[in-house]
N, C-alpha and C. Protein backbone atom coordinates (compact mmCIF):
# COMPACT_ATOMS: atom_id res chain seq x y z
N UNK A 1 1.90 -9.36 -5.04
CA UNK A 1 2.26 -8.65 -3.82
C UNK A 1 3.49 -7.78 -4.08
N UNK A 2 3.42 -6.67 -3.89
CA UNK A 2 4.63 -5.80 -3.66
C UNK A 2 5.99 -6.26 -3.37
N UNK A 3 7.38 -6.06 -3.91
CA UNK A 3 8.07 -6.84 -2.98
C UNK A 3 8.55 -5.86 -2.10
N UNK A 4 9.25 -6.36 -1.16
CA UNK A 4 9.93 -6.28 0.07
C UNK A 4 10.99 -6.75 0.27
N UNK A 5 11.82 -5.51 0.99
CA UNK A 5 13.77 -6.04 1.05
C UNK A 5 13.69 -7.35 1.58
N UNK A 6 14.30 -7.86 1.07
CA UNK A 6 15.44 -9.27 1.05
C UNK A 6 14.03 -10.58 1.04
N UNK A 7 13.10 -10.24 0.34
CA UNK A 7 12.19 -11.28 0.48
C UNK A 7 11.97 -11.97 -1.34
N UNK A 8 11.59 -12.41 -1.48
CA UNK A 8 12.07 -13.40 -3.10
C UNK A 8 10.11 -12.81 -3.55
N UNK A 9 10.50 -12.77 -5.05
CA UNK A 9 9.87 -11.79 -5.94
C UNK A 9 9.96 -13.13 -7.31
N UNK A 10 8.66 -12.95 -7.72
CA UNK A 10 8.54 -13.88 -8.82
C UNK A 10 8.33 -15.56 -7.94
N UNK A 11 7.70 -15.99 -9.29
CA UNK A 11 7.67 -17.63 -8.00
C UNK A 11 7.48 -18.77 -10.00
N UNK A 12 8.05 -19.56 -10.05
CA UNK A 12 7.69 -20.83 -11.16
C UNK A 12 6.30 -20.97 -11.83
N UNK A 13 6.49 -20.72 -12.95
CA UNK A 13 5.04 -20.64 -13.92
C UNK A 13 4.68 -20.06 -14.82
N UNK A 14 4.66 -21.02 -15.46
CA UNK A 14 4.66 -20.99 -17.40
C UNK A 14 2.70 -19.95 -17.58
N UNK A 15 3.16 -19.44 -18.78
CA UNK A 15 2.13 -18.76 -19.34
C UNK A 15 0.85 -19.64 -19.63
N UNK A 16 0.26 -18.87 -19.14
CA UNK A 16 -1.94 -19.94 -19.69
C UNK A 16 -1.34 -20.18 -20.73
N UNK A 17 -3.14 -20.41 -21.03
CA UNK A 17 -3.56 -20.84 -22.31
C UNK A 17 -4.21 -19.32 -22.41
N UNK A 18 -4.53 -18.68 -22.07
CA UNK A 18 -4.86 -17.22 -22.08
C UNK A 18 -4.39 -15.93 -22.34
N UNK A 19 -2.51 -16.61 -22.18
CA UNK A 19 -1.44 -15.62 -21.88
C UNK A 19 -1.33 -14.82 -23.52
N UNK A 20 -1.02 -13.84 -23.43
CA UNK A 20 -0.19 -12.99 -24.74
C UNK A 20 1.08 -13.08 -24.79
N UNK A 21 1.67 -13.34 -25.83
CA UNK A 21 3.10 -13.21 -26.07
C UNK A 21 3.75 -11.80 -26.85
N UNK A 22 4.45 -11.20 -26.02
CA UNK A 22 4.82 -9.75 -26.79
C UNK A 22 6.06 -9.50 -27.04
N UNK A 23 6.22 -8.96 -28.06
CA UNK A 23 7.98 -8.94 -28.37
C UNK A 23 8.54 -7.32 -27.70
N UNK A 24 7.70 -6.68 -27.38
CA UNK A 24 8.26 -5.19 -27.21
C UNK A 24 7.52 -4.77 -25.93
N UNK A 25 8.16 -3.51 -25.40
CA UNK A 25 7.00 -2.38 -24.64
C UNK A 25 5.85 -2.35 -25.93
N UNK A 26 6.07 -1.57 -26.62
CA UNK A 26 4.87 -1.08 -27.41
C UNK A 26 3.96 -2.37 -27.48
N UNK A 27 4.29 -3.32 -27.85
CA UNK A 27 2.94 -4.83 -28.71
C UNK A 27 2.70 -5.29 -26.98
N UNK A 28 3.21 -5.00 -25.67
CA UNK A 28 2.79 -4.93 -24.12
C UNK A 28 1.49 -3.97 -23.82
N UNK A 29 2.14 -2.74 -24.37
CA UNK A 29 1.16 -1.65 -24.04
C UNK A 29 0.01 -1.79 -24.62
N UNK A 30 -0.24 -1.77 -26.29
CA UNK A 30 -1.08 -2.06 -26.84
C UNK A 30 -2.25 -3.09 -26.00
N UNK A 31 -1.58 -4.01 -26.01
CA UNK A 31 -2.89 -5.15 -25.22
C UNK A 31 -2.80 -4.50 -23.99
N UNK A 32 -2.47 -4.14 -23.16
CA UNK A 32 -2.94 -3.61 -21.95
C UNK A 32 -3.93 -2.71 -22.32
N UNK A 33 -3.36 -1.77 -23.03
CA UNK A 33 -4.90 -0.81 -23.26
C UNK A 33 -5.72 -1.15 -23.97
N UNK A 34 -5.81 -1.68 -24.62
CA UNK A 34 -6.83 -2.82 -25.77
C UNK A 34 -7.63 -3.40 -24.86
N UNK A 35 -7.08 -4.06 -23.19
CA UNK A 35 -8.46 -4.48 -22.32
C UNK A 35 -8.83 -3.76 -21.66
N UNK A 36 -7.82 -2.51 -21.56
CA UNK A 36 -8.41 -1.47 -20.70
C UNK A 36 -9.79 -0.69 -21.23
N UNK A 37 -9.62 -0.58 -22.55
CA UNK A 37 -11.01 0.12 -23.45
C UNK A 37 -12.03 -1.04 -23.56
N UNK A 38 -11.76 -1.92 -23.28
CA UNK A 38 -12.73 -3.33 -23.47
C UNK A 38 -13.24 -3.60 -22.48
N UNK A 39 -12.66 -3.45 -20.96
CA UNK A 39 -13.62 -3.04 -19.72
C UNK A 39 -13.31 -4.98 -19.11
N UNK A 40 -12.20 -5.49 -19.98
CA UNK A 40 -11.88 -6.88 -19.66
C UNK A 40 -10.33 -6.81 -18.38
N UNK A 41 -10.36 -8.07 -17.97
CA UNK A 41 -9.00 -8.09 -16.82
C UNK A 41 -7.70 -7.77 -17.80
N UNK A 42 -6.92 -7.27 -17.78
CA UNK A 42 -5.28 -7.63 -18.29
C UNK A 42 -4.90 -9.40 -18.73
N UNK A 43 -4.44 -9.65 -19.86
CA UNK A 43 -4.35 -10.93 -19.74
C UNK A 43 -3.11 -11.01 -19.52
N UNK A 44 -2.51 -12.53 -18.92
CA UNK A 44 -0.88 -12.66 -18.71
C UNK A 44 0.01 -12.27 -19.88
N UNK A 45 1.14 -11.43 -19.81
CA UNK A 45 1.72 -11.78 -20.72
C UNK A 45 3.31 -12.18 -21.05
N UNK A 46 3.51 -12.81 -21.86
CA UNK A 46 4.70 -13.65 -22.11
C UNK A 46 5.94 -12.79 -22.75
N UNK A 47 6.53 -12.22 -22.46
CA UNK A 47 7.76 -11.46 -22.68
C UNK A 47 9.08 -11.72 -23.29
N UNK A 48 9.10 -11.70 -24.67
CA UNK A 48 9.98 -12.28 -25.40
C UNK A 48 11.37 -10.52 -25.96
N UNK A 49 11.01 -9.45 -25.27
CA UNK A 49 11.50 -8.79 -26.11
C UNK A 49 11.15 -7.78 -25.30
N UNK A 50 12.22 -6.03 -25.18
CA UNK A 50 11.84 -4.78 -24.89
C UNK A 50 12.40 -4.29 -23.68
N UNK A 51 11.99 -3.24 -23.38
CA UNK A 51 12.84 -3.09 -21.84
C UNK A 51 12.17 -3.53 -20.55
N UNK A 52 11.12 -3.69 -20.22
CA UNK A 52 10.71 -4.60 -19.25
C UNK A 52 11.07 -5.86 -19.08
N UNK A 53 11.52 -6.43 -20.23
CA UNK A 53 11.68 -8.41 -20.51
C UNK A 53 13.22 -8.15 -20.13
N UNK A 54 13.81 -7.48 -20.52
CA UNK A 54 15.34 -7.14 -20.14
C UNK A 54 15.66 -7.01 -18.53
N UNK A 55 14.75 -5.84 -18.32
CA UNK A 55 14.84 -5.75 -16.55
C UNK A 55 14.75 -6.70 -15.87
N UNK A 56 13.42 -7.63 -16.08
CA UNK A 56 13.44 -9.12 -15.47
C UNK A 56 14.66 -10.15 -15.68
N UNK A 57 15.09 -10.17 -16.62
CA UNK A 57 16.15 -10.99 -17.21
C UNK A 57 15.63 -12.01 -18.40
N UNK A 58 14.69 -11.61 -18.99
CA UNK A 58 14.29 -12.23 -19.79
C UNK A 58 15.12 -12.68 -21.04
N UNK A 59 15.08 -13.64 -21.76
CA UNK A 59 16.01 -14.70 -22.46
C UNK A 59 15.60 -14.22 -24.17
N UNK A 60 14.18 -13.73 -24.12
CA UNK A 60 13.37 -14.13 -25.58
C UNK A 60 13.24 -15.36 -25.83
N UNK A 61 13.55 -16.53 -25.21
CA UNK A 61 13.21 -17.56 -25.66
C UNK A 61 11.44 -18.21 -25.70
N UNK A 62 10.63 -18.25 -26.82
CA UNK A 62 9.75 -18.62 -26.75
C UNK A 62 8.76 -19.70 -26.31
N UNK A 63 10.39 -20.30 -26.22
CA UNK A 63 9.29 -22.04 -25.86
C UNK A 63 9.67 -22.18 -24.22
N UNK A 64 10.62 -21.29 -23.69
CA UNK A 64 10.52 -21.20 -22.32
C UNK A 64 9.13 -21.14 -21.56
N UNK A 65 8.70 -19.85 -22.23
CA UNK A 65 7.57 -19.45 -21.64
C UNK A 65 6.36 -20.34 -21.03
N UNK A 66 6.42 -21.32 -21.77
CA UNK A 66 5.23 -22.49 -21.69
C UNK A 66 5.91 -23.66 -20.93
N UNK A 67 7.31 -23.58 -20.64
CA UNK A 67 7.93 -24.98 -20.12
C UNK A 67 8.08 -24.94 -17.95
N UNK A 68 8.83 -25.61 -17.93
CA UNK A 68 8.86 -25.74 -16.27
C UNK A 68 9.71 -24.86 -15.84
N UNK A 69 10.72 -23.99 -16.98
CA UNK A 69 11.67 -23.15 -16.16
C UNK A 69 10.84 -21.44 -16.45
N UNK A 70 10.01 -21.81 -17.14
CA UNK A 70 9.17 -20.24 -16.97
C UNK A 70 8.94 -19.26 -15.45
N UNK A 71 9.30 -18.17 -15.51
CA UNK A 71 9.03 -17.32 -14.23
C UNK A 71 7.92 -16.64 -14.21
N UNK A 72 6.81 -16.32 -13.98
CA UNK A 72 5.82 -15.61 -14.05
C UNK A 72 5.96 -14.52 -12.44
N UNK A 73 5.53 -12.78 -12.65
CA UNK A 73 6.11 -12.17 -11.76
C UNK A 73 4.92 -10.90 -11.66
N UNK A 74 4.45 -10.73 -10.77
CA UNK A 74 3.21 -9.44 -10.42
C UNK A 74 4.18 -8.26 -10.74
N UNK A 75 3.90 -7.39 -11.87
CA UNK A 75 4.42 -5.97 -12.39
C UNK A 75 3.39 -5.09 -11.70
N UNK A 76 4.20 -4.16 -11.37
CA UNK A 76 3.26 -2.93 -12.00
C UNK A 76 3.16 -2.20 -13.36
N UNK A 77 1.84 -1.22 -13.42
CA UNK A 77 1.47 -0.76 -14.51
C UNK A 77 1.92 0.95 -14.37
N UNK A 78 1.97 1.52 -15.22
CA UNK A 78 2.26 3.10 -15.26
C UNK A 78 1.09 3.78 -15.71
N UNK A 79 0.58 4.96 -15.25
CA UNK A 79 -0.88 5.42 -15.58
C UNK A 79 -0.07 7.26 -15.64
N UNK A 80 -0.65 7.45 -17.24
CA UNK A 80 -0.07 9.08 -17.31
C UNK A 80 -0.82 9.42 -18.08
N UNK A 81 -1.00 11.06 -17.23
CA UNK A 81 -2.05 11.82 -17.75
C UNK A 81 -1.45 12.93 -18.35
N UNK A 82 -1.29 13.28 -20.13
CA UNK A 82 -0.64 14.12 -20.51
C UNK A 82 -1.28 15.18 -21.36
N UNK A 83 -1.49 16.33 -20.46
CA UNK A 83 -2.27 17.45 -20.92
C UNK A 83 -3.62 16.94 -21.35
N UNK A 84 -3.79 16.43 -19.99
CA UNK A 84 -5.16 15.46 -19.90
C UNK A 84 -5.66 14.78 -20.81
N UNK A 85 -4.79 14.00 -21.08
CA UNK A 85 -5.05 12.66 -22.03
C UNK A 85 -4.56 11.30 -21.47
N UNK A 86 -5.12 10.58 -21.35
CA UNK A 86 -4.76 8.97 -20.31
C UNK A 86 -3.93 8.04 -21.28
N UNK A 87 -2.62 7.65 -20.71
CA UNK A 87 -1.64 6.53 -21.13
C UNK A 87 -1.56 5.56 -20.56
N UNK A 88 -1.38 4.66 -20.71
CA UNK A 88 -0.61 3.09 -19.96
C UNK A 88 0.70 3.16 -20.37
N UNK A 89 1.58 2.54 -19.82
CA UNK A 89 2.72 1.92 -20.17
C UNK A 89 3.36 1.46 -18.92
N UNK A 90 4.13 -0.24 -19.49
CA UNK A 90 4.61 -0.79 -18.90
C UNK A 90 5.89 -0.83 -18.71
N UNK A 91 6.87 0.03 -19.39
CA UNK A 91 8.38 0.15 -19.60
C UNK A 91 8.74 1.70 -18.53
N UNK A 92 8.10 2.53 -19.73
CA UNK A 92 8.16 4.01 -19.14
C UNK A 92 7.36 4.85 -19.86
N UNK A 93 8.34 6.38 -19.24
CA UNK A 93 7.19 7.47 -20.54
C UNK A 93 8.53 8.53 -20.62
N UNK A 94 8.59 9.51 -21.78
CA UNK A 94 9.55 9.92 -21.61
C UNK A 94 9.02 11.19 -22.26
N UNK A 95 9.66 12.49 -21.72
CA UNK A 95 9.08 13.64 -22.31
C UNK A 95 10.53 14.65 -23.06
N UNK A 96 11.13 14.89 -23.82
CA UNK A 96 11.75 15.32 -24.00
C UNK A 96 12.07 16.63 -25.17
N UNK A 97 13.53 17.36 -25.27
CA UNK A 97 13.81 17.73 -26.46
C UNK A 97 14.57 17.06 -27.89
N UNK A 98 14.82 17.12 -28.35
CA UNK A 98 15.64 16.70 -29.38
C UNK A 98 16.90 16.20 -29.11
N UNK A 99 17.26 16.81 -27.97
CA UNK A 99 19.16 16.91 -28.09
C UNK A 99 19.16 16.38 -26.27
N UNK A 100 18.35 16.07 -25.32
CA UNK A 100 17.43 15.09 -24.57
C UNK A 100 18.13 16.37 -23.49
N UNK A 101 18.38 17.82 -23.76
CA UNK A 101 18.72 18.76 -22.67
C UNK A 101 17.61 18.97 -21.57
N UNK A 102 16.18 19.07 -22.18
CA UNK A 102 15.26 18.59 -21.40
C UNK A 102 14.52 17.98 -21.49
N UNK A 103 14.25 17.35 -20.24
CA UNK A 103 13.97 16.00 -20.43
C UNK A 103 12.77 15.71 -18.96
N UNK A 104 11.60 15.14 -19.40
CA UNK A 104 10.65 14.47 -18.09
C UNK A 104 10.90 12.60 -18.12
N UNK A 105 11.14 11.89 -17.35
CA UNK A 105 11.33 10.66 -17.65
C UNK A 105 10.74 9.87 -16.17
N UNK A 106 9.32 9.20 -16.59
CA UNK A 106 8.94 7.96 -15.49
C UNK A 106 9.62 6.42 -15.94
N UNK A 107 10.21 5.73 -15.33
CA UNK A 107 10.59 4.68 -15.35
C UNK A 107 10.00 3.61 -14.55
N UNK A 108 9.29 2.87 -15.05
CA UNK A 108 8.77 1.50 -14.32
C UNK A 108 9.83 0.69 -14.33
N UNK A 109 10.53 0.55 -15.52
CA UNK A 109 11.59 -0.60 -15.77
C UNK A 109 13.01 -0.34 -15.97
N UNK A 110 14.02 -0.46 -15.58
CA UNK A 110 15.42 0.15 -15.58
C UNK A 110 15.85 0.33 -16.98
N UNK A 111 15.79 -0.07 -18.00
CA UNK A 111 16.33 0.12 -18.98
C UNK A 111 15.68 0.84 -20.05
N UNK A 112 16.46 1.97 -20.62
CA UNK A 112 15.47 2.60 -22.34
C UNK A 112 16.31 1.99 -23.65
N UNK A 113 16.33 1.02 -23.78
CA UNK A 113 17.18 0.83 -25.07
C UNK A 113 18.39 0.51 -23.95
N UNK A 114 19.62 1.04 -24.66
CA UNK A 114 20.77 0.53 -24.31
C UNK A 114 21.31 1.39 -23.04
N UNK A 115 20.30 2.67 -22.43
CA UNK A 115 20.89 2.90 -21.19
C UNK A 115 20.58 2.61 -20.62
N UNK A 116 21.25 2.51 -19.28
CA UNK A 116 20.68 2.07 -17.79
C UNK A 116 20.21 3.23 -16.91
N UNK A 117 18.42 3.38 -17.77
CA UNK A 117 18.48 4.97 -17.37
C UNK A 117 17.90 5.13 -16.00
N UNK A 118 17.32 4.31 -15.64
CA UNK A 118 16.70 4.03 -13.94
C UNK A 118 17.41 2.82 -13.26
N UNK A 119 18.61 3.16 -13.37
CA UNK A 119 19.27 2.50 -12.34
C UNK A 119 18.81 1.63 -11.14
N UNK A 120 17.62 2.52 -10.17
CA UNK A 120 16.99 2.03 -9.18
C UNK A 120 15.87 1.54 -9.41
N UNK A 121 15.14 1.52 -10.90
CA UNK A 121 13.95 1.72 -10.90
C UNK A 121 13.42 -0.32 -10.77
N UNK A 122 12.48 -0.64 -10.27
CA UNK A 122 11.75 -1.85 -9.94
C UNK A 122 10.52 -1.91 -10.84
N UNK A 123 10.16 -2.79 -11.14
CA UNK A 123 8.77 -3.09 -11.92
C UNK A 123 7.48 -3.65 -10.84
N UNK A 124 8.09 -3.42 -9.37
CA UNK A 124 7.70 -4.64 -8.38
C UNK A 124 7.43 -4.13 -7.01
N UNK A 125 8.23 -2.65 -7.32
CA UNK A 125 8.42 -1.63 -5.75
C UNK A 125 6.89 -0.84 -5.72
N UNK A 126 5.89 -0.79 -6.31
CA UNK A 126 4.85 0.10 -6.70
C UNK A 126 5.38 1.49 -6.57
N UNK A 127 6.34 1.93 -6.96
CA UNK A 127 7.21 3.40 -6.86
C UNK A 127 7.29 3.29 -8.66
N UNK A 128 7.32 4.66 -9.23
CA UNK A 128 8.19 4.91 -10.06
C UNK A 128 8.79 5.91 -10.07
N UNK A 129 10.17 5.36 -10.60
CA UNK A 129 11.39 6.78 -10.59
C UNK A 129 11.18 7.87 -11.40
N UNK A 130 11.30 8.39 -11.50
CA UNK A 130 11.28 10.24 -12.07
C UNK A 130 12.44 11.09 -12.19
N UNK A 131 12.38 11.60 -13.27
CA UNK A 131 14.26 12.15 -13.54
C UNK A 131 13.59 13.27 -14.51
N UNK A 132 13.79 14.09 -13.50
CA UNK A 132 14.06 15.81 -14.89
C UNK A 132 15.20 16.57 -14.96
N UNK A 133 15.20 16.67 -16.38
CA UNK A 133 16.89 17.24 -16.68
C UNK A 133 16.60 18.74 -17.28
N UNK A 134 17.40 19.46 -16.64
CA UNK A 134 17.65 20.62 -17.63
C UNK A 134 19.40 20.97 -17.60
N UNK A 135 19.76 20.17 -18.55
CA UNK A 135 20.80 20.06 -18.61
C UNK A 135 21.84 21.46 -19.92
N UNK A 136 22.89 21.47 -19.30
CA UNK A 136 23.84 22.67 -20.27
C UNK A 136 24.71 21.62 -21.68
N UNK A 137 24.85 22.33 -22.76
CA UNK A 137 25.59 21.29 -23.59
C UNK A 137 26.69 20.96 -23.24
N UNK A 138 27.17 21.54 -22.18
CA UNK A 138 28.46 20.88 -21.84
C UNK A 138 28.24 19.40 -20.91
N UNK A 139 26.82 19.39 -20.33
CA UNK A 139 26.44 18.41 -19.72
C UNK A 139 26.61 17.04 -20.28
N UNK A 140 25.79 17.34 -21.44
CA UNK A 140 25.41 16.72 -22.58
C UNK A 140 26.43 14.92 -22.51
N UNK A 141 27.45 15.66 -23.28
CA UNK A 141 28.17 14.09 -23.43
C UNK A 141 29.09 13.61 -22.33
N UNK A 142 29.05 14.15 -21.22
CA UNK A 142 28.85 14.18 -19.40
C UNK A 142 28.52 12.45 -19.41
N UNK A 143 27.24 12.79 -19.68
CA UNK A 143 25.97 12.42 -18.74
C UNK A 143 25.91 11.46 -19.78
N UNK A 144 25.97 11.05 -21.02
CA UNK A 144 25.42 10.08 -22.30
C UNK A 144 26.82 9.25 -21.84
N UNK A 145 27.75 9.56 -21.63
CA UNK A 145 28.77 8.75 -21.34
C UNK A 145 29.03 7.40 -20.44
N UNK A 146 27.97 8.24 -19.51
CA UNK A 146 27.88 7.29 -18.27
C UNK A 146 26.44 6.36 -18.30
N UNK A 147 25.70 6.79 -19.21
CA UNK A 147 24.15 6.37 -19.49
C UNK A 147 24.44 4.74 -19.31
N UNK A 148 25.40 4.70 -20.42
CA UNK A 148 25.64 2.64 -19.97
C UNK A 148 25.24 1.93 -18.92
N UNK A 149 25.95 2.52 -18.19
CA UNK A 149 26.41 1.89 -16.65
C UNK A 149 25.67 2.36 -15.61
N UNK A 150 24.50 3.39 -15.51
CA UNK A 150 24.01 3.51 -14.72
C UNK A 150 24.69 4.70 -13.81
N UNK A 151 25.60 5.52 -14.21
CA UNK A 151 26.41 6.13 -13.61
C UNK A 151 26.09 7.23 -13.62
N UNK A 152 25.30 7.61 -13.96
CA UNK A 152 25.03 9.33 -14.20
C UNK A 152 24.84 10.15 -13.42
N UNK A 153 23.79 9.31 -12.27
CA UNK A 153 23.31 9.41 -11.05
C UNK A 153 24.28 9.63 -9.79
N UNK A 154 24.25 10.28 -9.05
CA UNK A 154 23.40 11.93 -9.24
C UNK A 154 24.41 13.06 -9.85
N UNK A 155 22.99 14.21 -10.22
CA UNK A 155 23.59 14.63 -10.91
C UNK A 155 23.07 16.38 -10.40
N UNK A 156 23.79 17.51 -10.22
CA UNK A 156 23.36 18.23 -9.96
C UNK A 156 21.61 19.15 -10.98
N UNK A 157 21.79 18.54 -11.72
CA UNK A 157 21.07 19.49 -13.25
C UNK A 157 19.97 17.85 -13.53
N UNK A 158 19.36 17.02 -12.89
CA UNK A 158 18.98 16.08 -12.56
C UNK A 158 18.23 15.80 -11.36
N UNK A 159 16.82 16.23 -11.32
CA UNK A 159 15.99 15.81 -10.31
C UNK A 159 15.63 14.58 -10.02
N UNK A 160 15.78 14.13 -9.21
CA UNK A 160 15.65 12.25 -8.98
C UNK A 160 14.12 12.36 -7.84
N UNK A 161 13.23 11.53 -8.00
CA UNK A 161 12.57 11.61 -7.07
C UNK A 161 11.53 10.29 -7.56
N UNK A 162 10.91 9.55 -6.23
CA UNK A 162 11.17 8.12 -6.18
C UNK A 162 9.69 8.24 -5.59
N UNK A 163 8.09 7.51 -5.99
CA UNK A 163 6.76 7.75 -5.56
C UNK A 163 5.89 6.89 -6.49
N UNK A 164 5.04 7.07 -5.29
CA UNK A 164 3.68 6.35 -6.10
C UNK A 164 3.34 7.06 -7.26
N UNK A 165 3.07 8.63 -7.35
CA UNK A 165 2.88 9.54 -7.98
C UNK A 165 3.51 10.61 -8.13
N UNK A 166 3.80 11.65 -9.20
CA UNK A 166 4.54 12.39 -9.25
C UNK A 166 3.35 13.39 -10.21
N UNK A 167 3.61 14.68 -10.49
CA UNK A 167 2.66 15.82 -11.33
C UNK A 167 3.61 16.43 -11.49
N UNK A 168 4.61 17.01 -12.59
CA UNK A 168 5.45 18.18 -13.49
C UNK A 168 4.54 19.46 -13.99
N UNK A 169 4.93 20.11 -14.14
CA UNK A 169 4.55 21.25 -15.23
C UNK A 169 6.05 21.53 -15.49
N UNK A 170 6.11 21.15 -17.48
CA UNK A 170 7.54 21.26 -17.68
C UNK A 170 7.09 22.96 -18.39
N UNK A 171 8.85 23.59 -18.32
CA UNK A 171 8.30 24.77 -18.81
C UNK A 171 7.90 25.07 -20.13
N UNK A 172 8.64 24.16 -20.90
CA UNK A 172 7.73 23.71 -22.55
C UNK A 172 7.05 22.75 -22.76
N UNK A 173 6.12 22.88 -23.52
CA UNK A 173 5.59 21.55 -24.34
C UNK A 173 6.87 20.59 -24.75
N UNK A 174 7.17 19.24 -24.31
CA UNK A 174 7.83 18.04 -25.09
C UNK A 174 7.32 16.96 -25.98
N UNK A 175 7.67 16.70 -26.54
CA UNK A 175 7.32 15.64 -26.93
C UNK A 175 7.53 14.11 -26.83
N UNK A 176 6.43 13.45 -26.31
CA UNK A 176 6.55 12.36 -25.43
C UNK A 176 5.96 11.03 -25.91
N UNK A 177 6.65 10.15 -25.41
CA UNK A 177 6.59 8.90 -25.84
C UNK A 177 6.15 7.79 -24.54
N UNK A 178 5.19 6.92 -25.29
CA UNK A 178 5.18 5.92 -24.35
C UNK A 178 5.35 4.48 -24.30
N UNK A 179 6.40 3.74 -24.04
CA UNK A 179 7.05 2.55 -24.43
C UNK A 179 7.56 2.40 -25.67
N UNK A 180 7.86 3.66 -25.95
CA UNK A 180 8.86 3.70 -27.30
C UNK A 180 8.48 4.32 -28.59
N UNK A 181 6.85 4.52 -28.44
CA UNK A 181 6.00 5.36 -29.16
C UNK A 181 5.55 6.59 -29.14
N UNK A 182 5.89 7.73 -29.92
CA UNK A 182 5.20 9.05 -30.07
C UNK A 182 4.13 8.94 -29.84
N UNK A 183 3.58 9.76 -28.71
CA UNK A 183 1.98 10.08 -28.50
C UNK A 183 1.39 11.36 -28.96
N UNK A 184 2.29 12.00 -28.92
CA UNK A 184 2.03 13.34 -29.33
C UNK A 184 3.03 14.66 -28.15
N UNK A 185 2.99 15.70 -27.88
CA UNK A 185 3.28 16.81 -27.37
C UNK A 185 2.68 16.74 -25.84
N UNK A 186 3.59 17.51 -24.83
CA UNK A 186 2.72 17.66 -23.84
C UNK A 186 3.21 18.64 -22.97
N UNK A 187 2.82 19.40 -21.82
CA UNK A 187 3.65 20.28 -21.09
C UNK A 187 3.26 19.56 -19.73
N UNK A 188 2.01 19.61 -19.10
CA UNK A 188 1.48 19.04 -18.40
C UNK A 188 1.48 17.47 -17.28
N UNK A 189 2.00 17.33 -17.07
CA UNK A 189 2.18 15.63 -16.89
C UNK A 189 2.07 15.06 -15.49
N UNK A 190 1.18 14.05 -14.86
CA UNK A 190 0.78 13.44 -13.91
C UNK A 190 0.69 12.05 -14.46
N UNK A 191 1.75 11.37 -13.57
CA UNK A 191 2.15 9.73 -13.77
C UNK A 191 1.64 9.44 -12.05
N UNK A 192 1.63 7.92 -12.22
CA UNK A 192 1.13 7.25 -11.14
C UNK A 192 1.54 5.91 -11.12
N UNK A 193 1.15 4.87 -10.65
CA UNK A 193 1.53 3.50 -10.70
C UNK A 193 0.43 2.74 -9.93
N UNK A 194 0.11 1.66 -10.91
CA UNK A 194 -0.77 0.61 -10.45
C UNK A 194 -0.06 -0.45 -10.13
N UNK A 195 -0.13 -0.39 -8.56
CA UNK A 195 0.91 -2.10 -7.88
C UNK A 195 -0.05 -3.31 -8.76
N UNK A 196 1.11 -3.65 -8.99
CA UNK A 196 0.50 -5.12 -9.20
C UNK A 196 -0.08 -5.48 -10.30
N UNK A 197 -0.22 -4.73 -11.18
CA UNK A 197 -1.53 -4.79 -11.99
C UNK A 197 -1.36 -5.97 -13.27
N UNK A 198 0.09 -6.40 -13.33
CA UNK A 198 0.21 -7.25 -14.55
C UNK A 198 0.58 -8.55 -13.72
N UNK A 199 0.14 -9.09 -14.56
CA UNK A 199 1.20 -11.11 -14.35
C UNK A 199 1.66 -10.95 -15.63
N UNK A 200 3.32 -11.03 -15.31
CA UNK A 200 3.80 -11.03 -16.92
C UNK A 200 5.22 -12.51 -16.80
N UNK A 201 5.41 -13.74 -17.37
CA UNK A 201 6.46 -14.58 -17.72
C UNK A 201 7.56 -14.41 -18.45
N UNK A 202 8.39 -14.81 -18.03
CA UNK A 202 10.03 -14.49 -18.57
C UNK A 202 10.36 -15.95 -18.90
């Protein structure tokens, strides 16, 4: 179920006997789309590692997962269509340049690595956040400064916008990644979000 202000999210419960254990976004994504081409349900999975397991508060501890203090929690999924080609990902997607001046970024899960780059973003709200930058080099180490802390926000040179769905046309081709992986190039881009679509344990 979706959550809802001030109502409790996640509920006690260790991973099947069915569950996957994944150390990253990427070894997440993979099996998500691995049942998605297989035409099978999503299986649970056990979250030892990456920026989704982080957002939850996940420990990496392995033998949690299977014990009585395990959390098991309804995610959503991310669905992106890039220059009409279909992605999953459960972290984010990120479209950028080199020097990250411009930049397309969906966030399911608040964290990319070590920034706190979706501050607001929920794994749980069926929303995902959206941030396009066309930023000046003076911006530049601005804005990386504050990346830590979540502080960046708002920003004039920084589109923020918060939906089930979102569609860009960036003015170049970027090159884009999904849960931490090169997919290839894209200009094009329509993201979406599937409520609910994972049971994943912390």
């Amino acid at each position: 179920m979706t959550i809802e202000k001030g109502k409790p999210w996640g509920a006690p419960g260790a991973l099947p006997a069915d569950g996957v254990v994944v150390r990253s976004d990427a070894e997440a994504r993979a099996v998500v789309e691995e049942a998605r081409r297989s035409g099978r349900p999503f299986p649970p999975l056990g979250l030892l590692g990456g920026d989704l397991c982080r957002t939850l508060g996940g420990t990496g501890d392995e033998s949690r997962l299977r014990s009585p203090e395990a959390v098991t929690f309804p995610v959503d999924l991310g669905e992106a269509l890039v220059d009409g080609r279909l992605f999953l990902f459960v972290a984010h997607l990120v479209a950028r340049d080199r020097l990250w001046r411009h930049s397309f970024v969906a966030m399911n899960a608040q964290w990319l690595g070590a920034w706190n780059l979706g501050p607001r973003a929920h794994p749980g709200d069926a929303k995902l956040d959206t941030y396009e930058s066309a930023l000046g080099l003076s911006d530049l180490p601005k804005v990386r400064a504050r990346l830590h802390h979540g502080a960046h926000l708002p920003h004039p040179r920084i589109k923020e916008r918060r939906g089930p769905a979102v569609q860009v046309e960036l003015p170049r081709s970027l090159s884009v990644s999904v849960d931490g992986v090169v997919v290839g190039r894209g200009r094009s881009l329509s993201v979406r979000v599937e409520p609910d679509a994972l049971s994943v344990v912390i």
